[in-house]
Protein backbone atom coordinates (compact mmCIF):
# COMPACT_ATOMS: atom_id res chain seq x y z
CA UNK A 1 -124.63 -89.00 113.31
CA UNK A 2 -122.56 -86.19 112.03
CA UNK A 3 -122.98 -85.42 108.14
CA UNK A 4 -119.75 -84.54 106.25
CA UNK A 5 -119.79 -82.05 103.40
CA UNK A 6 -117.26 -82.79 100.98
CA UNK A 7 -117.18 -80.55 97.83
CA UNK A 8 -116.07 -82.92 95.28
CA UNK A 9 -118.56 -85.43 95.97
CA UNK A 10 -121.66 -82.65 95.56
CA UNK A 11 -120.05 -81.63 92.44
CA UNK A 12 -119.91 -85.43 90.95
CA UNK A 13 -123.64 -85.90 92.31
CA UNK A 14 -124.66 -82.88 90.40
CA UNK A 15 -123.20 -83.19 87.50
CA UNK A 16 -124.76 -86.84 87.49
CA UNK A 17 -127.99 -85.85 85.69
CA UNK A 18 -126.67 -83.40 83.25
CA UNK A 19 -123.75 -86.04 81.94
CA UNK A 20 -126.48 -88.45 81.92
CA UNK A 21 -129.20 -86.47 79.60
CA UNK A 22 -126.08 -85.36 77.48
CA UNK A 23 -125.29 -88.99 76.56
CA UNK A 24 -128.81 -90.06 76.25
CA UNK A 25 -130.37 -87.37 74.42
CA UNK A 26 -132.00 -88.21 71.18
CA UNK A 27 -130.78 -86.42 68.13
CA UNK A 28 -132.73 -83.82 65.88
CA UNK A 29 -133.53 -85.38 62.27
CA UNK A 30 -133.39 -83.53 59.19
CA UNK A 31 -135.36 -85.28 56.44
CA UNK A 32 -135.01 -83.03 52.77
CA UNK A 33 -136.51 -84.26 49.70
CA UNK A 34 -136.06 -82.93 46.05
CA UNK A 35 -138.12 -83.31 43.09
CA UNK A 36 -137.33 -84.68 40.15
CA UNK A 37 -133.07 -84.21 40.61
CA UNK A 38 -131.27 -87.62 38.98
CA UNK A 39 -128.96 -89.27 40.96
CA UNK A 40 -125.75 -87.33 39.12
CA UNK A 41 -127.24 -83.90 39.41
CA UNK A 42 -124.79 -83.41 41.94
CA UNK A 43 -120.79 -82.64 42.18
CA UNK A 44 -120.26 -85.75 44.79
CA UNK A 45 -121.55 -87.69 41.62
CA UNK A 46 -119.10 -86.70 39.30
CA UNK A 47 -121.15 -84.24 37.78
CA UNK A 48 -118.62 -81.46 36.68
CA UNK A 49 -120.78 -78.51 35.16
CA UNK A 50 -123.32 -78.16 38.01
CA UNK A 51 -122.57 -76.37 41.70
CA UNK A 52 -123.98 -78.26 44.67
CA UNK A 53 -121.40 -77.33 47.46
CA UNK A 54 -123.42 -77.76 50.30
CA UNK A 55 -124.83 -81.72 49.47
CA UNK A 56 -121.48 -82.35 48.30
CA UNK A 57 -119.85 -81.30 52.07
CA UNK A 58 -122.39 -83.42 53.11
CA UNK A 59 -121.72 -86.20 51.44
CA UNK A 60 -117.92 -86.12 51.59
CA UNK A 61 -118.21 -85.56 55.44
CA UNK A 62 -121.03 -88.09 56.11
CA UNK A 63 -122.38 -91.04 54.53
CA UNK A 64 -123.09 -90.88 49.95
CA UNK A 65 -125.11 -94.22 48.93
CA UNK A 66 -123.98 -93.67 45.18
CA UNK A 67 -126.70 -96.86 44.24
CA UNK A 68 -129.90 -95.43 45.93
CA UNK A 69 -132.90 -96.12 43.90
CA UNK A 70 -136.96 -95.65 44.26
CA UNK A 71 -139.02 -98.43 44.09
CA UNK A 72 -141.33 -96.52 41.80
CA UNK A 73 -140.28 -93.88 39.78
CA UNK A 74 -143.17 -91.37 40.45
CA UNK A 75 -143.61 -88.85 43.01
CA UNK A 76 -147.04 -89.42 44.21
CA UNK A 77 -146.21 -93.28 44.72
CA UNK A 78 -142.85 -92.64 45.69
CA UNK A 79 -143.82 -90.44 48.39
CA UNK A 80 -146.35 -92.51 49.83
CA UNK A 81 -143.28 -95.55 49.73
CA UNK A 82 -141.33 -92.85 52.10
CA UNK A 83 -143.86 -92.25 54.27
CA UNK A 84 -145.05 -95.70 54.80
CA UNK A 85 -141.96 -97.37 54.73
CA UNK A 86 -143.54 -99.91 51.89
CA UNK A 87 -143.39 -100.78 48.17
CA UNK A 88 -146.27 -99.22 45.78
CA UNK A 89 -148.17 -102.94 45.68
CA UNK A 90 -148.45 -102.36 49.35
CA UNK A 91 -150.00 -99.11 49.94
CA UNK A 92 -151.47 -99.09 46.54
CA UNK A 93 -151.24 -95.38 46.56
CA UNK A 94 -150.45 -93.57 43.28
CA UNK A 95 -152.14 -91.03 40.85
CA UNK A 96 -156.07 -91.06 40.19
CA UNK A 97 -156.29 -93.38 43.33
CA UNK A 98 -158.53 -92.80 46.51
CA UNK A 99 -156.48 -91.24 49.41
CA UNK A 100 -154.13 -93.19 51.26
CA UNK A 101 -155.50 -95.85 53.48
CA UNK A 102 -156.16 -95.25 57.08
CA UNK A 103 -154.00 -98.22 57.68
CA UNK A 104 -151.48 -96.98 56.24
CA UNK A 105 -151.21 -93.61 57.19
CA UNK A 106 -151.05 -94.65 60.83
CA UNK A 107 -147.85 -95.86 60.21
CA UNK A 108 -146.27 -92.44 57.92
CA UNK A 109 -142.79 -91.65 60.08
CA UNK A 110 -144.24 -87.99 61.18
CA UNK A 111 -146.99 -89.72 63.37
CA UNK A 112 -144.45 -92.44 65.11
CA UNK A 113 -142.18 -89.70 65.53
CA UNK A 114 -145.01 -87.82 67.28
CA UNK A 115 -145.94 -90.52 69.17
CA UNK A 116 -142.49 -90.97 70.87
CA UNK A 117 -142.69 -87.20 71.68
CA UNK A 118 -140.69 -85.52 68.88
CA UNK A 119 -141.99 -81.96 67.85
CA UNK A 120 -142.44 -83.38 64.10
CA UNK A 121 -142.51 -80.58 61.33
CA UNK A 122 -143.18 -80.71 57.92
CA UNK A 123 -143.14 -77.77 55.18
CA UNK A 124 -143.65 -78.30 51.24
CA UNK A 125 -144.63 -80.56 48.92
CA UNK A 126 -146.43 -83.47 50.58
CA UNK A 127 -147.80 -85.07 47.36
CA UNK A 128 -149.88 -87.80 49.38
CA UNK A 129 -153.47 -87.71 49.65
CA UNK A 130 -154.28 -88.29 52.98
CA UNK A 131 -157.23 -87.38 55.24
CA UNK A 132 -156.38 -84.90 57.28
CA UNK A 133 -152.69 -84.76 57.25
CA UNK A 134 -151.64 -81.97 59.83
CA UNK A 135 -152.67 -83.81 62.33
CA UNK A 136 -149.30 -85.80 62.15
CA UNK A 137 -147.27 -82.90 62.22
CA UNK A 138 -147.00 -80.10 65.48
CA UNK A 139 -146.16 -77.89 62.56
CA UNK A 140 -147.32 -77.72 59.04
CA UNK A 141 -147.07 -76.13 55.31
CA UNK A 142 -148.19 -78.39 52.56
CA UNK A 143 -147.47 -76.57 49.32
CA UNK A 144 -146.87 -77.27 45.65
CA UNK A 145 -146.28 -75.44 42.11
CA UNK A 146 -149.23 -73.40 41.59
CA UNK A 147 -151.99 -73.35 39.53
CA UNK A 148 -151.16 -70.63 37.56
CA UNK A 149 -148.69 -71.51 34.28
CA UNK A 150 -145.18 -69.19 33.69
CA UNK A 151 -143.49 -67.98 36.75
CA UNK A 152 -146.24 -67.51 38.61
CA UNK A 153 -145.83 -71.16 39.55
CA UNK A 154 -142.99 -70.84 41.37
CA UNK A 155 -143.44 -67.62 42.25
CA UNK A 156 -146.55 -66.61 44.43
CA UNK A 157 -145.99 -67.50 48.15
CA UNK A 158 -144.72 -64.32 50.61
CA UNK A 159 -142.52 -63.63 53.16
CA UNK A 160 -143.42 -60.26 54.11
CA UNK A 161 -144.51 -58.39 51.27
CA UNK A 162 -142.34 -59.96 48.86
CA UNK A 163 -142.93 -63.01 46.90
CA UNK A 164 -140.63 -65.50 46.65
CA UNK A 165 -139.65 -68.69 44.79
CA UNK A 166 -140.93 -71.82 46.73
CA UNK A 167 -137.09 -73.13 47.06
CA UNK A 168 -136.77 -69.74 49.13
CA UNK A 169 -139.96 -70.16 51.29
CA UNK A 170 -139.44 -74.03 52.56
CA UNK A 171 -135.99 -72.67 53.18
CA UNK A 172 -136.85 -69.74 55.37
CA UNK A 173 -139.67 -71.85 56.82
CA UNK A 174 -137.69 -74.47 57.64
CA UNK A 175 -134.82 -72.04 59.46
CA UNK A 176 -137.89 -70.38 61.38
CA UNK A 177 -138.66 -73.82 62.75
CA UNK A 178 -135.88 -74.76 64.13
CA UNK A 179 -135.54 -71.07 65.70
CA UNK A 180 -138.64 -71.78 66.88
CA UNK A 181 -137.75 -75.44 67.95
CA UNK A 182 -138.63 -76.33 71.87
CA UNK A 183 -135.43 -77.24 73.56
CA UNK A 184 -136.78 -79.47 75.69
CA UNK A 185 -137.67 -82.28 73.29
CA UNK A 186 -136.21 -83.44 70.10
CA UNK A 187 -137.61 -82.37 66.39
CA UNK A 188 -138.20 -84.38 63.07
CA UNK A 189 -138.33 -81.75 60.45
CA UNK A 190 -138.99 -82.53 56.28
CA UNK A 191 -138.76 -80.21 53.86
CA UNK A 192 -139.93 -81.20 51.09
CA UNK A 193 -138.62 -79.26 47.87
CA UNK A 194 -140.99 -78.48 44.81
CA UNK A 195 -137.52 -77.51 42.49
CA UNK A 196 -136.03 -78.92 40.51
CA UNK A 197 -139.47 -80.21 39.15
CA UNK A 198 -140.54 -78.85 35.82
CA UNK A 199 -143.64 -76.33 35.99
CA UNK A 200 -146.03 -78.70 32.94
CA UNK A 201 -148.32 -75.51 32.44
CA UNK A 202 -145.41 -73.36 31.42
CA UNK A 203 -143.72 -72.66 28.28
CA UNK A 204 -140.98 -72.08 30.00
CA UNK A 205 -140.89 -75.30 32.70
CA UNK A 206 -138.23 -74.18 34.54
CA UNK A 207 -137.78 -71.30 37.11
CA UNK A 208 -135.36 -69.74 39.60
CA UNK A 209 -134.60 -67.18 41.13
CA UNK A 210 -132.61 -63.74 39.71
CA UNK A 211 -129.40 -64.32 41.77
CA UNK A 212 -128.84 -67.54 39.43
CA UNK A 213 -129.52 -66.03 35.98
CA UNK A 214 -125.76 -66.13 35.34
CA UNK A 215 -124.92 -69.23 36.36
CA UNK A 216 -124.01 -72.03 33.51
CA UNK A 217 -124.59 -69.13 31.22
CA UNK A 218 -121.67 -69.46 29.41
CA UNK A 219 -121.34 -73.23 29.49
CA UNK A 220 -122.09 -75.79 26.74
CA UNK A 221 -124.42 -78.75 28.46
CA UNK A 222 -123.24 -82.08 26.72
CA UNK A 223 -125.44 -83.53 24.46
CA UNK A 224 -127.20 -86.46 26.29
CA UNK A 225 -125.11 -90.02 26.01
CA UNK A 226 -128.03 -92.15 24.65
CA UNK A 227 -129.83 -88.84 22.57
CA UNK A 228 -130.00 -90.62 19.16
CA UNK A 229 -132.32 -91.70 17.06
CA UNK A 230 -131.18 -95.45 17.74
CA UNK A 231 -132.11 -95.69 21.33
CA UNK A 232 -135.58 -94.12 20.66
CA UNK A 233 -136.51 -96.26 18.12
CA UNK A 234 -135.83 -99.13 20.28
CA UNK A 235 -138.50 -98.43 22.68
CA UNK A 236 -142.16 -99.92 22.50
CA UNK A 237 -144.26 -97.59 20.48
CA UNK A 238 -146.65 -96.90 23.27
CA UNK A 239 -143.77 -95.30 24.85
CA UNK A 240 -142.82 -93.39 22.27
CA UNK A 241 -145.82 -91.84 22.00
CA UNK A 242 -146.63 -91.81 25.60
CA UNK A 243 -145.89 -88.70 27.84
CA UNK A 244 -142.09 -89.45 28.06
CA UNK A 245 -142.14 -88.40 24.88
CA UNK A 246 -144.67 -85.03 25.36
CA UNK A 247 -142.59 -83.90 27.68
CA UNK A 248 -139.28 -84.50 25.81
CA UNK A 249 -141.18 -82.17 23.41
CA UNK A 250 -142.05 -79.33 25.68
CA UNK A 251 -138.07 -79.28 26.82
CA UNK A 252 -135.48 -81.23 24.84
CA UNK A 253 -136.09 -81.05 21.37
CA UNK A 254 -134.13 -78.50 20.00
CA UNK A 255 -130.56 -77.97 20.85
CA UNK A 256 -131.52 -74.67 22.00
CA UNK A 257 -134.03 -75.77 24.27
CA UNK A 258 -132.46 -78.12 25.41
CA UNK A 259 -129.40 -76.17 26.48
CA UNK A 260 -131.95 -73.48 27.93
CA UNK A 261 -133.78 -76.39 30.10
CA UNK A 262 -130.83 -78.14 31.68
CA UNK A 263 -129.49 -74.95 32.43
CA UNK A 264 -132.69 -74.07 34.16
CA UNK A 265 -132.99 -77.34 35.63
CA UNK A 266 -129.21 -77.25 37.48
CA UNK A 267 -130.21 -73.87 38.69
CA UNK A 268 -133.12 -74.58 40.17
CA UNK A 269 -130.82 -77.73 42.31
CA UNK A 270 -128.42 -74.98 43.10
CA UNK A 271 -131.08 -72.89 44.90
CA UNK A 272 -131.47 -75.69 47.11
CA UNK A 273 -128.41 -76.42 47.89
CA UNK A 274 -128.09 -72.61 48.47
CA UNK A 275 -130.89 -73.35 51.25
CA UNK A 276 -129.21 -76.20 52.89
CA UNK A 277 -126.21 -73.90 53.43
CA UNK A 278 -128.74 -71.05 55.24
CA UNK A 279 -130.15 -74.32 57.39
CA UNK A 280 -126.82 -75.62 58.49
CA UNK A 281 -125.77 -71.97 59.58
CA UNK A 282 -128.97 -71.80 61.69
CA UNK A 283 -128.17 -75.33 63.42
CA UNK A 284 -124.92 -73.75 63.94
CA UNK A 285 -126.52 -70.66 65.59
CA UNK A 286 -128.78 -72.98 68.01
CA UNK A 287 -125.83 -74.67 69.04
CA UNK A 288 -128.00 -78.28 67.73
CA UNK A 289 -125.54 -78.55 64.84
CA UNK A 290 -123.56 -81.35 66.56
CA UNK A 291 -126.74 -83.69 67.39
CA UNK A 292 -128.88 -83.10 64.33
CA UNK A 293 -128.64 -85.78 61.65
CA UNK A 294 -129.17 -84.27 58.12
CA UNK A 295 -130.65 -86.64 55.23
CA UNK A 296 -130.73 -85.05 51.62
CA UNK A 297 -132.85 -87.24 48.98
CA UNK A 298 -134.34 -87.37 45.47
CA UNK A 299 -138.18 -88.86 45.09
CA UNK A 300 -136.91 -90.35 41.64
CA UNK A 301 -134.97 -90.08 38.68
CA UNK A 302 -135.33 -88.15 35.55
CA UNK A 303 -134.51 -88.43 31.71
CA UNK A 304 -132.85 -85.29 30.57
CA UNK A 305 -132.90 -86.21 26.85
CA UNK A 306 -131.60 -89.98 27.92
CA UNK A 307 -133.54 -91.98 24.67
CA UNK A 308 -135.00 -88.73 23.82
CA UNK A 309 -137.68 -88.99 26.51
CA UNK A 310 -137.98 -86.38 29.74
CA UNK A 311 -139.27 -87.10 33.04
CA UNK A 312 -139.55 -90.58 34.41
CA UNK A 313 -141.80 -93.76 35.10
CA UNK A 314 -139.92 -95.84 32.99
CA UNK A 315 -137.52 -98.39 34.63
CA UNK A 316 -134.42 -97.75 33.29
CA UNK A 317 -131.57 -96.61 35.86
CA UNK A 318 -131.68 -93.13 35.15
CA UNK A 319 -135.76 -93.02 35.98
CA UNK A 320 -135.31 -95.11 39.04
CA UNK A 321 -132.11 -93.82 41.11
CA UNK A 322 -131.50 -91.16 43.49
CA UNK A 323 -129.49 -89.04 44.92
CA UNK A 324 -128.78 -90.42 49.00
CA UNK A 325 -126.70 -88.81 51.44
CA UNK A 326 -126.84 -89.39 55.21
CA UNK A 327 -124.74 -86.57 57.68
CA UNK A 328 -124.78 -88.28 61.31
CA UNK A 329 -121.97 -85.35 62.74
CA UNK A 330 -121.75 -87.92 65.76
CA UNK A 331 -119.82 -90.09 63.75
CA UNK A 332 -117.04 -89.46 61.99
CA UNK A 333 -116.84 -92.21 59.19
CA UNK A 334 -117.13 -90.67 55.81
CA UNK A 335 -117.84 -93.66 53.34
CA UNK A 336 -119.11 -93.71 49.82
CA UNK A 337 -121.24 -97.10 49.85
CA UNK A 338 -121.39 -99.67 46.56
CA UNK A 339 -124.66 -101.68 48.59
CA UNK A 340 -128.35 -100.95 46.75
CA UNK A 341 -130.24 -98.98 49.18
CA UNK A 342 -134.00 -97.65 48.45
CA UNK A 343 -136.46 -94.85 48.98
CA UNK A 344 -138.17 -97.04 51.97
CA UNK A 345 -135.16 -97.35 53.93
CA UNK A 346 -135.01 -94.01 54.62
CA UNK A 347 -138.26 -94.46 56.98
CA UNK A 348 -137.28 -97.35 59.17
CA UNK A 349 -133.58 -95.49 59.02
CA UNK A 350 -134.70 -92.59 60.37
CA UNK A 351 -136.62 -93.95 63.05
CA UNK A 352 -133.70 -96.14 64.29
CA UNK A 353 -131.61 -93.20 64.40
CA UNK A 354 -134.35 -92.32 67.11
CA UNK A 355 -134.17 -95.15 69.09
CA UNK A 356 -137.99 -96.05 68.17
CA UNK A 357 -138.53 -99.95 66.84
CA UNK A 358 -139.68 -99.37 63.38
CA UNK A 359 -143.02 -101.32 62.89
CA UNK A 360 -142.99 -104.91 61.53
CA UNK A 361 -144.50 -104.37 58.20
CA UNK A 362 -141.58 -101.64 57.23
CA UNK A 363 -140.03 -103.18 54.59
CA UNK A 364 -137.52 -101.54 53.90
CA UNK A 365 -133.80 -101.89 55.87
CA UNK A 366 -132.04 -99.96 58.43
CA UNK A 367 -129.50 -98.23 57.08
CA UNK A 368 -127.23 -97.19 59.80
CA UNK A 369 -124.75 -99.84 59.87
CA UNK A 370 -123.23 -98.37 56.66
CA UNK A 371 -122.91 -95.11 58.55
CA UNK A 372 -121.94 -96.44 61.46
CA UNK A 373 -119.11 -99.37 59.55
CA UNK A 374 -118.26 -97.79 56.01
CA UNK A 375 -118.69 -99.49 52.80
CA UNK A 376 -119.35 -103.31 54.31
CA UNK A 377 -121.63 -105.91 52.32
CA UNK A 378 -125.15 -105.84 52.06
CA UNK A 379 -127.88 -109.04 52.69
CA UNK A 380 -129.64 -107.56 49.98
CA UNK A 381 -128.96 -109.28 46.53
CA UNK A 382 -131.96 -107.61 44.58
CA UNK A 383 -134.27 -105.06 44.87
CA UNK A 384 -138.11 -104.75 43.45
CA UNK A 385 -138.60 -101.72 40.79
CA UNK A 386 -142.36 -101.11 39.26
CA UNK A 387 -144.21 -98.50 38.87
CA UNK A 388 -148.21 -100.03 38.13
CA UNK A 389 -150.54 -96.70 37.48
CA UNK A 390 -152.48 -97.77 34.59
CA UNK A 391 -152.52 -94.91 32.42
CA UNK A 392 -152.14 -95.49 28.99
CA UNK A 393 -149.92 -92.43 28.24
CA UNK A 394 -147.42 -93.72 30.91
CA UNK A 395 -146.77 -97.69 30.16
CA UNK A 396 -146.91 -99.90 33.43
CA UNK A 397 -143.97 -101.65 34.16
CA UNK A 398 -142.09 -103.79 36.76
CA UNK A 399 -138.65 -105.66 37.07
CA UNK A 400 -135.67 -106.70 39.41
CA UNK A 401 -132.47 -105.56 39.60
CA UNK A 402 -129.27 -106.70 41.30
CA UNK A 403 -126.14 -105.66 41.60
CA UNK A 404 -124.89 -106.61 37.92
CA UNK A 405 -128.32 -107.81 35.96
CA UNK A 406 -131.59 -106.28 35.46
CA UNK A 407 -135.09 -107.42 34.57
CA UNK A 408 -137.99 -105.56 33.67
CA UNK A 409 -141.29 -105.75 31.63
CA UNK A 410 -144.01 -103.99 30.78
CA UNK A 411 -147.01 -105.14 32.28
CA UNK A 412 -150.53 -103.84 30.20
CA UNK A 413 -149.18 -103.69 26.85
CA UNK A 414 -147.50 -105.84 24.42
CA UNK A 415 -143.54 -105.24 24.52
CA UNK A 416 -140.62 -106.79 24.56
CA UNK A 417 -139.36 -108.07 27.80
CA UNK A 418 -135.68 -106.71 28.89
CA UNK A 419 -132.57 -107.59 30.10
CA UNK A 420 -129.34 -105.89 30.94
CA UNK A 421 -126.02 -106.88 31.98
CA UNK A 422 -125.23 -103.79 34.13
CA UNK A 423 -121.79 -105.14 34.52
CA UNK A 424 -120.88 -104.74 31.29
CA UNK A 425 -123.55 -102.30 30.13
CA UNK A 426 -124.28 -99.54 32.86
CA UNK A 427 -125.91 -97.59 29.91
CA UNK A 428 -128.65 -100.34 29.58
CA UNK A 429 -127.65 -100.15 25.67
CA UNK A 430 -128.06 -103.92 24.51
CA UNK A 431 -131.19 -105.88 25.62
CA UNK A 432 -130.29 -109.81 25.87
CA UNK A 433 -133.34 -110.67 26.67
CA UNK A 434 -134.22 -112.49 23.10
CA UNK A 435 -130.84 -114.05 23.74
CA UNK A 436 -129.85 -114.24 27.29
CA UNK A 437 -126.51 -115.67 28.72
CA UNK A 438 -126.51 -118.86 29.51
């Protein structure tokens, strides 16, 4: 038997493998989280005073949810809801509550990942009370504001000999990861940002870095839409005196102040989006930029002045939704999607993008087919909003909201229940809920 060389046929048979691991290769997955940053703290919003170039590329070139909510406006129970993939009556896991259940955290997204063999990485602000945490993770920096009040909160982690804001360090950790990244497997990476989260044990609250002390400095922020006496009055008195109202206080309640604040607060969303830039330049210099999905997201909403209350917790729209963008550079279907999407889609999303079945008791959707098909109608007709610490300074509350109506009431103290026709009142201004439609 004579063998016949033919050249073409050893250069199809070699190429075999390589074409077949290029097709079947699983992409790198960029999770980012901000703190505290409303849903229209961004230009893709229609926000025109503040500078998010980066997020807004993202969004224009990828997939912007522009009705992303969280389930429960707080970051300790909002966090554990993206972890877990599961509402806060689930996991039970808030403030002033024991760590999060072993049950539960053997479901968090970094240990599936891990499980599936992605190098999993996670630097920041974890905010989840877990028992033993790095051992999800192949790589690990949990991180907050620090102790100490003024700058010094912002200000007192290194790289080198010089201290740094935090927004700086999870940056230039998270570019040193994926420099660091094997190439022979895959990598989940979060970063999760402290900014633009106000620092409570300051005077000051807000704090960024010296390349952004010019910026807004010569604009006028707009007084809030719903800043008057009117809308304050309005809300039960526990509320009014409750921390919303502290905090209002400590930021918003002088004109000055509350220019100085917002200003401080935009910057502090810039320097992130600053850092996004400096990630998606070192993708670009691994050659991974083309098979790394990138998901930016806020852990809740935030009053800035709305009713004369700061912060959130409370379950009006500006508390509970989010800033959402998914970049898939695979796919090349930019779409700005009407559907309600929440926090705990993002886990059971990001693990579809994988190719890893999600486990059964995620409940929260995949959200890929809106990448994948544009703006096309969602199964979902409502979505679940509560938030049920029971602290008295912060008023427990729950509700449902659909596309055009919302519910909500306040669950430990004695309130009027409300009602909103979103359709005709996006501002949440008149409560029907003494005299609903009928």
């Amino acid at each position: 038997m004579r063998f016949i060389f033919n050249r073409n046929w050893f250069i199809i048979f070699y190429l075999i493998p390589t074409l077949l691991f290029a097709q079947t290769k699983k992409p790198n997955i960029i999770f980012i989280l901000t703190d505290d940053q409303r849903w229209d703290a961004l230009g893709i919003a229609g926000n025109k005073i503040i500078q998010t170039p980066q997020i807004d590329t993202l969004a224009t070139s990828g997939t912007y949810f522009k009705n992303a909510f969280s389930t429960t406006p707080i970051c300790a129970a909002s966090r554990a809801s993206i972890l877990t993939g599961l509402y806060e009556r689930t996991h039970g896991y808030t403030f002033q509550k024991p760590k999060l259940r072993a049950p539960y955290a053997e479901m968090i997204y970094p240990k599936i990942f891990k499980d599936h063999g992605y190098h999993v990485g996670f630097f920041g602000k974890l905010g989840v009370v877990m028992n033993n945490p790095s051992q999800y993770f192949n790589e690990s920096d949990f991180y907050d504001r620090g102790g100490e009040a003024e700058k010094q909160g912002y200000f007192y982690k290194k790289i080198g000999n010089d201290t740094v804001h935090l927004t700086r360090y999870s940056g230039y950790q998270a570019q040193n990861f994926i420099k660091n990244a094997p190439t022979d497997k895959p990598f989940c990476l979060s970063i999760s940002f402290s900014a633009p989260h106000g620092h409570d044990n300051s005077i000051a609250q807000y704090f960024w870095q010296e390349k952004s002390d010019s910026l807004y400095k010569n604009i006028v922020i707009p007084e809030p839409i719903l800043g008057n006496d009117s809308f304050f009055n309005k809300l039960p008195i526990p509320v009014q005196e409750g921390f919303n109202r502290t905090r209002w206080k400590w930021r918003f309640d002088t004109p000055e102040k509350y220019q100085n604040m917002v200003k401080g607060y935009y910057r502090m969303i810039t320097e992130i989006d600053d850092e996004i830039g400096l990630i998606r330049k070192q993708l670009k210099a691994q050659g991974i930029e083309d098979n790394t999905i990138i998901i930016v997201m806020g852990d809740n909403g935030y009053f800035l002045g709305d009713r004369q209350l700061a912060d959130k917790w409370l379950m009006y729209d500006v508390s509970i939704r989010v800033p959402l963008i998914i970049y898939d550079p695979r796919i090349h279907k930019p779409a700005a999607i009407d559907a309600m999407v929440l926090n705990i889609d993002i886990t059971k999303t990001m693990l579809e993008i994988a190719g890893i079945t999600a486990p059964k008791k995620y409940q929260g959707q995949d959200l890929m087919p809106f990448v994948e098909k544009g703006n096309i109608p969602s199964n979902r007709k409502s979505i679940l909003i509560e938030h049920l610490w029971k602290l008295p300074e912060i008023p427990s509350s729950e509700g449902i909201r659909s596309a055009n109506w919302k519910y909500f009431r306040y669950r430990l103290i004695s309130a009027p229940e409300e009602l909103y026709d979103l359709k005709s009142d996006p501002l949440e201004k008149n409560n029907l809920a003494a005299n609903p439609p009928i």
